[in-house]
C-alpha atoms as a PDB file:
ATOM      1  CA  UNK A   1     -14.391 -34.703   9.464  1.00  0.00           C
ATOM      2  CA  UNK A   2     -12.949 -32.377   6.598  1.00  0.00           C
ATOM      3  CA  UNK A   3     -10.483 -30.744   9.254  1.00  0.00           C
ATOM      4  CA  UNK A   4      -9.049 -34.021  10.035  1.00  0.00           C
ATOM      5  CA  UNK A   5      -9.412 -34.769   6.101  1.00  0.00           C
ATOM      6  CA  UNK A   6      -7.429 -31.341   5.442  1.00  0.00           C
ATOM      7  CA  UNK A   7      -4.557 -32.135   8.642  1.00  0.00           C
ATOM      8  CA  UNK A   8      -3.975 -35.289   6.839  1.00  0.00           C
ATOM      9  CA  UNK A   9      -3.768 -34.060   2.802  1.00  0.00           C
ATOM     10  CA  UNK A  10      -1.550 -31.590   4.569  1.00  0.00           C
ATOM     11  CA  UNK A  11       0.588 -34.143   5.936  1.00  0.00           C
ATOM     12  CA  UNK A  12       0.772 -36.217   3.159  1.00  0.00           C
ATOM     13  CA  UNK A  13       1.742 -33.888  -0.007  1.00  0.00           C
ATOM     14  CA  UNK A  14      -0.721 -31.094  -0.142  1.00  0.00           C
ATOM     15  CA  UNK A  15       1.933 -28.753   1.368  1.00  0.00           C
ATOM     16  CA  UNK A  16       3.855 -30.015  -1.658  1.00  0.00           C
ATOM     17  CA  UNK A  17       1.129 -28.909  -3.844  1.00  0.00           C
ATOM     18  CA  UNK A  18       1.069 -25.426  -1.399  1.00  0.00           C
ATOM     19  CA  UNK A  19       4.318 -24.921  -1.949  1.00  0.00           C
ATOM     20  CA  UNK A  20       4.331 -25.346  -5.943  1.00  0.00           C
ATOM     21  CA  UNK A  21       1.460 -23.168  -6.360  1.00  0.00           C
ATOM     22  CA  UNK A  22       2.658 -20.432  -3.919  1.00  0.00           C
ATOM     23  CA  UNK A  23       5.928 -20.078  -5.791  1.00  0.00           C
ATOM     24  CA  UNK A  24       5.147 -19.772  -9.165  1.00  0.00           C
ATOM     25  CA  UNK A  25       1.925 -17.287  -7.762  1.00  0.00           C
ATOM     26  CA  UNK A  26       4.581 -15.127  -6.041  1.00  0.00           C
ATOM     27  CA  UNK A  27       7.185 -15.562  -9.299  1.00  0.00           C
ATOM     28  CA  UNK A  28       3.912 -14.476 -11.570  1.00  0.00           C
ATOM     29  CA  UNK A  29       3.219 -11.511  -9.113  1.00  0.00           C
ATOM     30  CA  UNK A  30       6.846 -10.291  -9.185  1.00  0.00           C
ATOM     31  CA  UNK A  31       6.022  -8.416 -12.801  1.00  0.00           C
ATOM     32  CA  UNK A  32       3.188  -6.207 -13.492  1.00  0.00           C
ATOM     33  CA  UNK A  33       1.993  -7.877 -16.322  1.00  0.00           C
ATOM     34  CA  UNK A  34       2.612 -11.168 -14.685  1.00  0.00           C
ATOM     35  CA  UNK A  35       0.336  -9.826 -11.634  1.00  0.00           C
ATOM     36  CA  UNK A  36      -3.025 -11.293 -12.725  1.00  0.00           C
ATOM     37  CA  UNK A  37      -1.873 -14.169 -13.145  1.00  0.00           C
ATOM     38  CA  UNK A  38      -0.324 -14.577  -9.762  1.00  0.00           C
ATOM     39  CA  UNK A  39      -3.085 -13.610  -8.436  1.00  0.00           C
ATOM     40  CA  UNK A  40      -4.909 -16.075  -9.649  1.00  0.00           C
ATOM     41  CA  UNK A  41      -2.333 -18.989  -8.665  1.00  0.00           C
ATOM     42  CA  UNK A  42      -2.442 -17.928  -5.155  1.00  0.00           C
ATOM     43  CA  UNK A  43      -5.924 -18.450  -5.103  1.00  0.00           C
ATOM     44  CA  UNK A  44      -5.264 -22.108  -6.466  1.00  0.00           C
ATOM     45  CA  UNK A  45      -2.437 -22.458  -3.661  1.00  0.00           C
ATOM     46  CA  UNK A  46      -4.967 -21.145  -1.085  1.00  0.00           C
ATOM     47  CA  UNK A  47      -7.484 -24.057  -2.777  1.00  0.00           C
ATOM     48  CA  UNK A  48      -4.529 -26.547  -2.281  1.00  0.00           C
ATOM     49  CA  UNK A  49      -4.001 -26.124   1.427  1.00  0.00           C
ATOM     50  CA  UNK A  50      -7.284 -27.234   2.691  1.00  0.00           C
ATOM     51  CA  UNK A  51      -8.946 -28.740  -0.872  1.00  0.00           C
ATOM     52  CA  UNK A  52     -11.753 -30.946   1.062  1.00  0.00           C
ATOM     53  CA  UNK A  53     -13.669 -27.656   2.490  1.00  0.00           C
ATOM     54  CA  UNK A  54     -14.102 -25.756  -0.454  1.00  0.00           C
ATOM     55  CA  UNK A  55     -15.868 -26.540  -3.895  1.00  0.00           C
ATOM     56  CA  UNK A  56     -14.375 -25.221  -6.940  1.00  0.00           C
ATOM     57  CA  UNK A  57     -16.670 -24.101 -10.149  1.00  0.00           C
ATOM     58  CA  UNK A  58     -15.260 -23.029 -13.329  1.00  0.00           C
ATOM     59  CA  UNK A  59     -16.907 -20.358 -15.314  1.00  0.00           C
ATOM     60  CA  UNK A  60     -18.625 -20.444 -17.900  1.00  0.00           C
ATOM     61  CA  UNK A  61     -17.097 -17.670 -20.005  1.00  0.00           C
ATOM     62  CA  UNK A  62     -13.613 -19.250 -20.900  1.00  0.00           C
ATOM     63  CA  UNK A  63     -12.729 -17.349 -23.500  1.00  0.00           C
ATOM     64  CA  UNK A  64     -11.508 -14.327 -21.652  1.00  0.00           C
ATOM     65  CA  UNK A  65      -8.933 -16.274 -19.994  1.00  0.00           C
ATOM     66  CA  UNK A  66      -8.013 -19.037 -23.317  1.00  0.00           C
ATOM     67  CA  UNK A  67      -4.123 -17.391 -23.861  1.00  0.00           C
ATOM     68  CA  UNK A  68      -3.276 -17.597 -20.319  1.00  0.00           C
ATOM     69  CA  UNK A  69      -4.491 -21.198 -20.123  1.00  0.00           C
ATOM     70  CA  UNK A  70      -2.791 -22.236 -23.407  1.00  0.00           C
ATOM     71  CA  UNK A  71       0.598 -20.379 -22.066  1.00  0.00           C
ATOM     72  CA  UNK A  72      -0.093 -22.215 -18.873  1.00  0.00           C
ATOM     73  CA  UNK A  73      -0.303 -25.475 -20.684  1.00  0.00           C
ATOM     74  CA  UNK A  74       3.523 -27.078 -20.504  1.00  0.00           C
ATOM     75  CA  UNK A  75       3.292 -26.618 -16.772  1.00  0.00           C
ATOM     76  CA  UNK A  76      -0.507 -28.092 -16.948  1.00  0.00           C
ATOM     77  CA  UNK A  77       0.750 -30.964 -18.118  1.00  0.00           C
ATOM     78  CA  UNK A  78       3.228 -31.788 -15.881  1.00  0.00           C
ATOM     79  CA  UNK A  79       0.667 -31.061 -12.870  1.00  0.00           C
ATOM     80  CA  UNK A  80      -2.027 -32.937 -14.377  1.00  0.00           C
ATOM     81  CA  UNK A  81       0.311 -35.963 -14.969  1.00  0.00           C
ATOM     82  CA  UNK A  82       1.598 -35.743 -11.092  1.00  0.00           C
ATOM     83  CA  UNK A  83      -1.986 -35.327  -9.958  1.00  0.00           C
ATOM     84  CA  UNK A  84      -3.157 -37.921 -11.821  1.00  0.00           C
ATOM     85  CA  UNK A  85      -0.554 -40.298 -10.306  1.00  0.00           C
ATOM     86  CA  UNK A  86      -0.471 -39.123  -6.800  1.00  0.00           C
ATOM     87  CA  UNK A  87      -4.337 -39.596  -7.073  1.00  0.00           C
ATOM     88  CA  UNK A  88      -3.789 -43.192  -8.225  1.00  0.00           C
ATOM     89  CA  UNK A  89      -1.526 -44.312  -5.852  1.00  0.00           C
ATOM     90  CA  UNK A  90      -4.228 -42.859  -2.724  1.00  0.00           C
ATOM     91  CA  UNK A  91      -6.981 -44.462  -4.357  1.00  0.00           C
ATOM     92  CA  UNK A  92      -5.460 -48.100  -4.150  1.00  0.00           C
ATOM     93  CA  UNK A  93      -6.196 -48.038  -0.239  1.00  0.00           C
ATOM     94  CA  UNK A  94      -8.987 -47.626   1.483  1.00  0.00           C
ATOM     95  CA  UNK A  95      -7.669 -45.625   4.201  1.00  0.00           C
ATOM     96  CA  UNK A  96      -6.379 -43.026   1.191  1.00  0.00           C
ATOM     97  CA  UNK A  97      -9.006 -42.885  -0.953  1.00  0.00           C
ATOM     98  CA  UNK A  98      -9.792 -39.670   0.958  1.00  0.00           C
ATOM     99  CA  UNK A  99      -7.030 -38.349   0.241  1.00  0.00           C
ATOM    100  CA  UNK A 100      -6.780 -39.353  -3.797  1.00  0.00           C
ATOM    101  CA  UNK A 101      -9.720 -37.429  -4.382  1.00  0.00           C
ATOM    102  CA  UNK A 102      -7.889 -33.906  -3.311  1.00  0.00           C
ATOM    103  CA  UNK A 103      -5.558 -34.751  -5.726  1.00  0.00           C
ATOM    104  CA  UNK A 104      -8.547 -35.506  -8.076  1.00  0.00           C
ATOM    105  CA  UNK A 105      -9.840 -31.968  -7.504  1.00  0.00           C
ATOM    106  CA  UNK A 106      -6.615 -30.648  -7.913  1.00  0.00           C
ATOM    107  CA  UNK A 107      -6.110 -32.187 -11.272  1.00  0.00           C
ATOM    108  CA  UNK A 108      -9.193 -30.132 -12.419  1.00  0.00           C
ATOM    109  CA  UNK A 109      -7.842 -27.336 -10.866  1.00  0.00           C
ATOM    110  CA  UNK A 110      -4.169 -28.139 -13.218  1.00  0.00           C
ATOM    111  CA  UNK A 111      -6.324 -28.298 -16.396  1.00  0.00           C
ATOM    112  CA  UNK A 112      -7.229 -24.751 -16.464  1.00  0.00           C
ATOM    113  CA  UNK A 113      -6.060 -22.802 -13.303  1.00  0.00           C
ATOM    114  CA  UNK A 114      -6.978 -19.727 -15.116  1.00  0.00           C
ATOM    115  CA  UNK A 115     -11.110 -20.046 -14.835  1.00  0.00           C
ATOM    116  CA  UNK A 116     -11.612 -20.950 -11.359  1.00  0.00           C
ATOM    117  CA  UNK A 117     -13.575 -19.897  -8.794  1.00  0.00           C
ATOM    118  CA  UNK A 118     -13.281 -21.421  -5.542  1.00  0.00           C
ATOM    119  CA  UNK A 119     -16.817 -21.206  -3.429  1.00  0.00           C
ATOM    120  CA  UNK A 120     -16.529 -22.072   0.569  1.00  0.00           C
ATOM    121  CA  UNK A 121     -20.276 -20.710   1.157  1.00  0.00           C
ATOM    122  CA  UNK A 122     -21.627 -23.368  -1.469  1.00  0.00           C
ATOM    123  CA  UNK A 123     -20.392 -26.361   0.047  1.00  0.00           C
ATOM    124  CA  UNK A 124     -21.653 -25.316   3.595  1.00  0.00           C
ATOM    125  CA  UNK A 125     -25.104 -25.194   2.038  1.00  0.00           C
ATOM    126  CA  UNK A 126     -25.205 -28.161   0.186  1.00  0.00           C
ATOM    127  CA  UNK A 127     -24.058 -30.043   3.340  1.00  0.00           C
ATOM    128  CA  UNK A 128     -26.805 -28.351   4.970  1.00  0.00           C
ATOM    129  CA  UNK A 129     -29.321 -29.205   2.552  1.00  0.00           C
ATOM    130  CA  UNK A 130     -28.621 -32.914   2.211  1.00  0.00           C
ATOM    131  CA  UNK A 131     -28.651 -33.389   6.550  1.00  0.00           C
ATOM    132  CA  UNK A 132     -31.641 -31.424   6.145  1.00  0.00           C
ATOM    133  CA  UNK A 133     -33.618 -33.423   4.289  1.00  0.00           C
ATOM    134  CA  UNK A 134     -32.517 -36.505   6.006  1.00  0.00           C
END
């Protein structure tokens, strides 16, 4: 069900979301001091393409990565605000809901891309933990 979830977030805006984060990753990573960074907003872009398989957890520790959050923050903003909307507008319907709540993990993502860590392996086992003791 999450592949067909992840085809249609895809389909309607995620690539836009892709394609935002993947930029301004690749723009980061074309400096050296820049390069952490980048890094780090690829890993949000990879997050973005298929949002509904992985979990995302943000450390605990946040003060080791406070400037580049508070630099981050005019672009934040805008994200969180477009998120926030997009999320909105998905929710209304039934058939989007789905679909709203990507853009509901992405807005958490927007608020501080620079203290993520996004788990695949966690959500596999919580999935298998809840059928499990069905």
């Amino acid at each position: 069900m999450n592949d067909v979830k992840n085809v249609l977030w895809f389909i309607f805006g995620g690539f836009v979301s892709v394609a935002f984060w993947g930029v301004l990753g690749l723009l980061f990573c074309a400096t050296i001091i820049g390069m952490p960074l980048g890094k780090q907003l690829l890993k949000v872009a990879k997050f973005a393409m298929a949002p509904f398989d992985e979990t995302i957890e943000v450390e605990s520790n946040f003060s080791k990565n406070f400037i580049a959050n508070i630099l981050f923050l005019p672009i934040s903003l805008l994200m969180i605000t477009v998120y926030a909307v997009a999320g909105a507008a998905f929710s209304i319907t039934l058939i989007g809901a789905p679909l709203g709540k990507g853009y509901f993990k992405l807005l958490a993502v927007a608020m501080a891309p620079f203290g993520i860590e996004v788990d695949k392996h966690h959500e596999v086992i919580k999935e298998w933990e809840e059928w499990k003791n069905w």
